[in-house]
Protein backbone atom coordinates (compact mmCIF):
# COMPACT_ATOMS: atom_id res chain seq x y z
CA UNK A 1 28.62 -37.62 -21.11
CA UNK A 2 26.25 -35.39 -22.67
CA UNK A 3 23.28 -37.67 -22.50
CA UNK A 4 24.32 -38.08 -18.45
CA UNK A 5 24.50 -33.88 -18.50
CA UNK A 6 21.22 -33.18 -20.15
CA UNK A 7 19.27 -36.13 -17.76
CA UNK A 8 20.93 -34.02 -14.40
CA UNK A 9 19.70 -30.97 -15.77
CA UNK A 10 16.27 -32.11 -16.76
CA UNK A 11 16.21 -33.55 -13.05
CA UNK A 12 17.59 -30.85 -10.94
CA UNK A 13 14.98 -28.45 -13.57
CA UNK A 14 11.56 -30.60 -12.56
CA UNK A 15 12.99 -30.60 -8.94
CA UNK A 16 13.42 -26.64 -8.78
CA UNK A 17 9.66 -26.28 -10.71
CA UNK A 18 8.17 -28.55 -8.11
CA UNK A 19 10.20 -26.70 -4.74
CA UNK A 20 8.84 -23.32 -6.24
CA UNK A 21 5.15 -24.36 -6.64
CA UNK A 22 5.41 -26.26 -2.83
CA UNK A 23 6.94 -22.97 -1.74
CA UNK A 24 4.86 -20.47 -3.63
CA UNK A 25 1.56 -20.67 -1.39
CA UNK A 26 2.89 -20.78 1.90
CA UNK A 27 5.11 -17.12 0.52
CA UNK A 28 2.19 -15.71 -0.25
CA UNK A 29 0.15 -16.46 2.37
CA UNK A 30 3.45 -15.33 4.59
CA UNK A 31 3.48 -12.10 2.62
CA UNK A 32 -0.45 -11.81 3.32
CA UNK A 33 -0.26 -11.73 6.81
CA UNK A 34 2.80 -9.66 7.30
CA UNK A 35 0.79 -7.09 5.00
CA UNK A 36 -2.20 -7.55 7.68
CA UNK A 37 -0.48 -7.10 10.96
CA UNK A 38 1.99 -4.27 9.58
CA UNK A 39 -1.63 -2.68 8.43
CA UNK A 40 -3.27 -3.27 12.23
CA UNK A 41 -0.06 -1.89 13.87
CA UNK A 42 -0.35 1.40 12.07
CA UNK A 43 -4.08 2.38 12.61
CA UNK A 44 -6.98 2.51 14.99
CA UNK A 45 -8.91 -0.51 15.38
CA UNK A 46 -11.17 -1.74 13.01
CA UNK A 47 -13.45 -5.00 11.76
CA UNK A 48 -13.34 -4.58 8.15
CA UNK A 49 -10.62 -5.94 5.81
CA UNK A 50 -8.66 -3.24 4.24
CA UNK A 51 -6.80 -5.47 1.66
CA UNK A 52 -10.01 -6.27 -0.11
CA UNK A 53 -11.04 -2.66 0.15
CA UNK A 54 -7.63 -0.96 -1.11
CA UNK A 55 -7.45 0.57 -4.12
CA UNK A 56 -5.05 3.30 -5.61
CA UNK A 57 -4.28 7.05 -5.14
CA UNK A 58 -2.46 9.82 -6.73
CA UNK A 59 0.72 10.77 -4.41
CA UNK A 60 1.52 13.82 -6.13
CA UNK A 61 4.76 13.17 -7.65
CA UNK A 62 3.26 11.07 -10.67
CA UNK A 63 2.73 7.73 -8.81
CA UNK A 64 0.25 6.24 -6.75
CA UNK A 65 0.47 4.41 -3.72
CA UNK A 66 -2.24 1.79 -2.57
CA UNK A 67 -4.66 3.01 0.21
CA UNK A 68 -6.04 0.68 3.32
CA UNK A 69 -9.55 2.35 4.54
CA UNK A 70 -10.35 1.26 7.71
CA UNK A 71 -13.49 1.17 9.08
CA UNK A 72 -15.21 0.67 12.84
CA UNK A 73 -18.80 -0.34 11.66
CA UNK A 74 -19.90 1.88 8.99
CA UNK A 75 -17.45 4.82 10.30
CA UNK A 76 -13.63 5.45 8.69
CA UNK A 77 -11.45 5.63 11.28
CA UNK A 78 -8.35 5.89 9.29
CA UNK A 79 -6.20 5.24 6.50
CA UNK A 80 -3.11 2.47 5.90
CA UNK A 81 -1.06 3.67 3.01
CA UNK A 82 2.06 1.86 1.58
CA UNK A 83 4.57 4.36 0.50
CA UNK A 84 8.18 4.60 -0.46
CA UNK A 85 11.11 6.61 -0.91
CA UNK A 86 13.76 5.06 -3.46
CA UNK A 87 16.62 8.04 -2.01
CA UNK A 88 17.66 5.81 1.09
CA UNK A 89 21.57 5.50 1.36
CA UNK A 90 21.50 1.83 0.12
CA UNK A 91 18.26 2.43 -2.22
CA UNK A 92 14.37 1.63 -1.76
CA UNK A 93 12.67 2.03 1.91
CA UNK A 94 9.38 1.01 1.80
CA UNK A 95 7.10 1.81 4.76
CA UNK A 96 2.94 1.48 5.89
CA UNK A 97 2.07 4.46 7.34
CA UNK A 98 -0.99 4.86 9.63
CA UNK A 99 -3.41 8.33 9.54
CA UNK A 100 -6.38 8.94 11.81
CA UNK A 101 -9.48 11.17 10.25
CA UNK A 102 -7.64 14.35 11.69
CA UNK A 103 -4.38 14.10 9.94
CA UNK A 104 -2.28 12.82 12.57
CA UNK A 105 0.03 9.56 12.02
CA UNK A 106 -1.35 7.01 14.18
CA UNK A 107 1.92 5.08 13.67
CA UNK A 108 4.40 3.33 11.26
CA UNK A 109 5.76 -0.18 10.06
CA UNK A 110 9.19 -0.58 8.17
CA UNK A 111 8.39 -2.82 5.25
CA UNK A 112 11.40 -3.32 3.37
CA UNK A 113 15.01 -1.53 3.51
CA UNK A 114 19.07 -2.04 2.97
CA UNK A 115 20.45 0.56 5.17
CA UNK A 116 23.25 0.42 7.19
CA UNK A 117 22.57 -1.50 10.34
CA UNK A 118 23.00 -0.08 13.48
CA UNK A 119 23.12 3.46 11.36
CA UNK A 120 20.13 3.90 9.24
CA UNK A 121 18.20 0.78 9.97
CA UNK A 122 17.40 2.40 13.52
CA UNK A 123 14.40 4.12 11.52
CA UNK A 124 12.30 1.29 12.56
CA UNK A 125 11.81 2.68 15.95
CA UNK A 126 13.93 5.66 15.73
CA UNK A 127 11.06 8.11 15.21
CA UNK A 128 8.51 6.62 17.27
CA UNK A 129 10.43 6.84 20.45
CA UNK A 130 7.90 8.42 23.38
CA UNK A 131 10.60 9.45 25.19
CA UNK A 132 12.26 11.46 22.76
CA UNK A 133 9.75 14.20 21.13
CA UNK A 134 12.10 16.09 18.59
CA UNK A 135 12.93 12.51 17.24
CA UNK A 136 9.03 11.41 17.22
CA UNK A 137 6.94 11.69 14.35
CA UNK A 138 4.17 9.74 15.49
CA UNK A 139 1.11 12.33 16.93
CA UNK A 140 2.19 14.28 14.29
CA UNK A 141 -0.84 17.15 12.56
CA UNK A 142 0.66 16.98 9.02
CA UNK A 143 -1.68 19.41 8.66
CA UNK A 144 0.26 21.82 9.86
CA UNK A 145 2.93 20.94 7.56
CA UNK A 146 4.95 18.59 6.35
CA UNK A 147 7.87 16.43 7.76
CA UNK A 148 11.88 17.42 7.47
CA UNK A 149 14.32 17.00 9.73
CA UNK A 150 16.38 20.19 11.29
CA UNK A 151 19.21 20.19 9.27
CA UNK A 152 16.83 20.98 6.34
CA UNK A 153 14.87 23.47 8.75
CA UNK A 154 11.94 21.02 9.95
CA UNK A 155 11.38 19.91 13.38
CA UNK A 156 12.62 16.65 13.50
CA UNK A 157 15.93 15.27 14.61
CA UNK A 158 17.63 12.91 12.17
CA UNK A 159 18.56 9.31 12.75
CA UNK A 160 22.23 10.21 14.45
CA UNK A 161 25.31 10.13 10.98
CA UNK A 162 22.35 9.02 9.11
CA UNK A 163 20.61 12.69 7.73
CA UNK A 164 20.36 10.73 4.02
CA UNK A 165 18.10 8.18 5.56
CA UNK A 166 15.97 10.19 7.88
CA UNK A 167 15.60 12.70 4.88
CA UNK A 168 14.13 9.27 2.89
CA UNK A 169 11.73 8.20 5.63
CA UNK A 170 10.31 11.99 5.68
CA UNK A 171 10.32 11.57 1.96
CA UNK A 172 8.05 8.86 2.41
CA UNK A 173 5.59 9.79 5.12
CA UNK A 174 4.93 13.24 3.25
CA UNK A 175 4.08 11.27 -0.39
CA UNK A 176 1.33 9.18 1.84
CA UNK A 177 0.12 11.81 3.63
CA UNK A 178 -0.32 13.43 -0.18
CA UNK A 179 -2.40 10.57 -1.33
CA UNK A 180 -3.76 10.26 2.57
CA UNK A 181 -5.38 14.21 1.80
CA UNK A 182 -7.03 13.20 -1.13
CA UNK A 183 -8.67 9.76 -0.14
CA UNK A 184 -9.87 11.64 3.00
CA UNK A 185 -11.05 14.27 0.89
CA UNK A 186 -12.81 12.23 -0.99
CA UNK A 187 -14.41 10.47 1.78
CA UNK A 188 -16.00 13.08 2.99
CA UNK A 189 -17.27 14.26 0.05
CA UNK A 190 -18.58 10.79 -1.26
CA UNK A 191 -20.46 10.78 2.33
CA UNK A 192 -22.15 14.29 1.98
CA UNK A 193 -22.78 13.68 -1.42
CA UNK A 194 -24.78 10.72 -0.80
CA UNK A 195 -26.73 12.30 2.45
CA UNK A 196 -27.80 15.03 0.08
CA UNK A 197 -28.74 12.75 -2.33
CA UNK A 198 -31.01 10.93 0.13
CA UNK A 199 -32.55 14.51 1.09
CA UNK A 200 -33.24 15.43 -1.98
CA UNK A 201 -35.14 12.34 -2.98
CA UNK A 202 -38.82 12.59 -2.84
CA UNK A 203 -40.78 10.29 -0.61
CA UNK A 204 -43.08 7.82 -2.18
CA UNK A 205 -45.03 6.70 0.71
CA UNK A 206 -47.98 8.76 0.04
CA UNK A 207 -48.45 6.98 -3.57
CA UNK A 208 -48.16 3.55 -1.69
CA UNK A 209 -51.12 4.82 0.31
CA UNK A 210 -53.08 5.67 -2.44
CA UNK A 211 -52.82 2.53 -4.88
């Protein structure tokens, strides 16, 4: 009986280690392309590939969240940041959030979330709604401050008997707009940097000339 035992378990073991190395590509590649489209639904076009250009930004709270620049040409036309909030009703909501170079979200993708259905998981299109502007977050200048919803005094109406989610989702959008300030910020100053760097270089032509 025990030899029997231990030759099922050795089986059933090499059959589990060989389903989870046929499965583990095809996962990641699934993974790799819901990472791409949720990162071309959320900002304006581009032709560069934001995943290989991503790196990692201070949100103000003592994390960082990874940053998507992307890029028409040479230009930035906006930023893909995945951000989080772990205070939803049933825990973690993770979500890629899309800024243009003038602070306005370009648009959002639900990543990953327990809430209640038909309660709280209604943020995935809850507050991108055209047709309902106190609802719609999307457009939004976060310049001009950041998101809450009314019941908190803000200016955006919470998912209907679900105030702890829609408080979450703000949550979120405001820590990547944080890191979204600073990776704009320091866009713009790598860029001027670098133009006054090429002004202030001397020219050499006129010792080519001469030799």
């Amino acid at each position: 009986m025990f030899l029997s035992l231990s030759v099922i378990c050795i089986t059933v073991a090499v059959l589990l280690a060989q389903v989870n190395k046929m499965t583990a590509r095809p996962i990641a590649d699934a993974r790799a392309m819901k990472l791409q489209n949720a990162i071309k639904e959320v900002v304006p076009p581009f032709d560069n590939d934001p995943v290989a250009e991503a790196y990692l930004m201070p949100d103000g709270s003592g994390d960082s969240l990874l940053v998507y620049p992307a890029k028409s040409g040479d230009e930035l036309v906006g930023f893909a940041l995945n951000s989080y909030s772990d205070n939803g009703f049933s825990g973690t909501i993770r979500i890629m959030v899309g800024f243009d170079m003038e602070h306005k979200i370009v648009n959002y993708a639900v990543l990953q979330h327990a809430e209640t259905p038909g309660l709280g998981s209604k943020m995935t299109e809850w507050f991108r709604d055209n047709t309902k502007p106190a609802q719609l977050v999307v457009g939004r200048d976060l310049s001009q401050g950041v998101l809450s919803v009314t019941k908190d005094g803000g200016e955006v109406d919470a998912i209907t008997a679900s105030t702890i989610t829609s408080r979450a989702f703000m949550e979120a959008v405001n820590r990547a707009y944080s890191a979204y300030s600073d990776s704009r910020e320091d866009a713009y100053t790598g860029a001027t940097a670098s133009t006054e760097k090429e002004e202030q270089e001397p020219s050499t032509e006129g010792e080519d000339n001469n030799e």
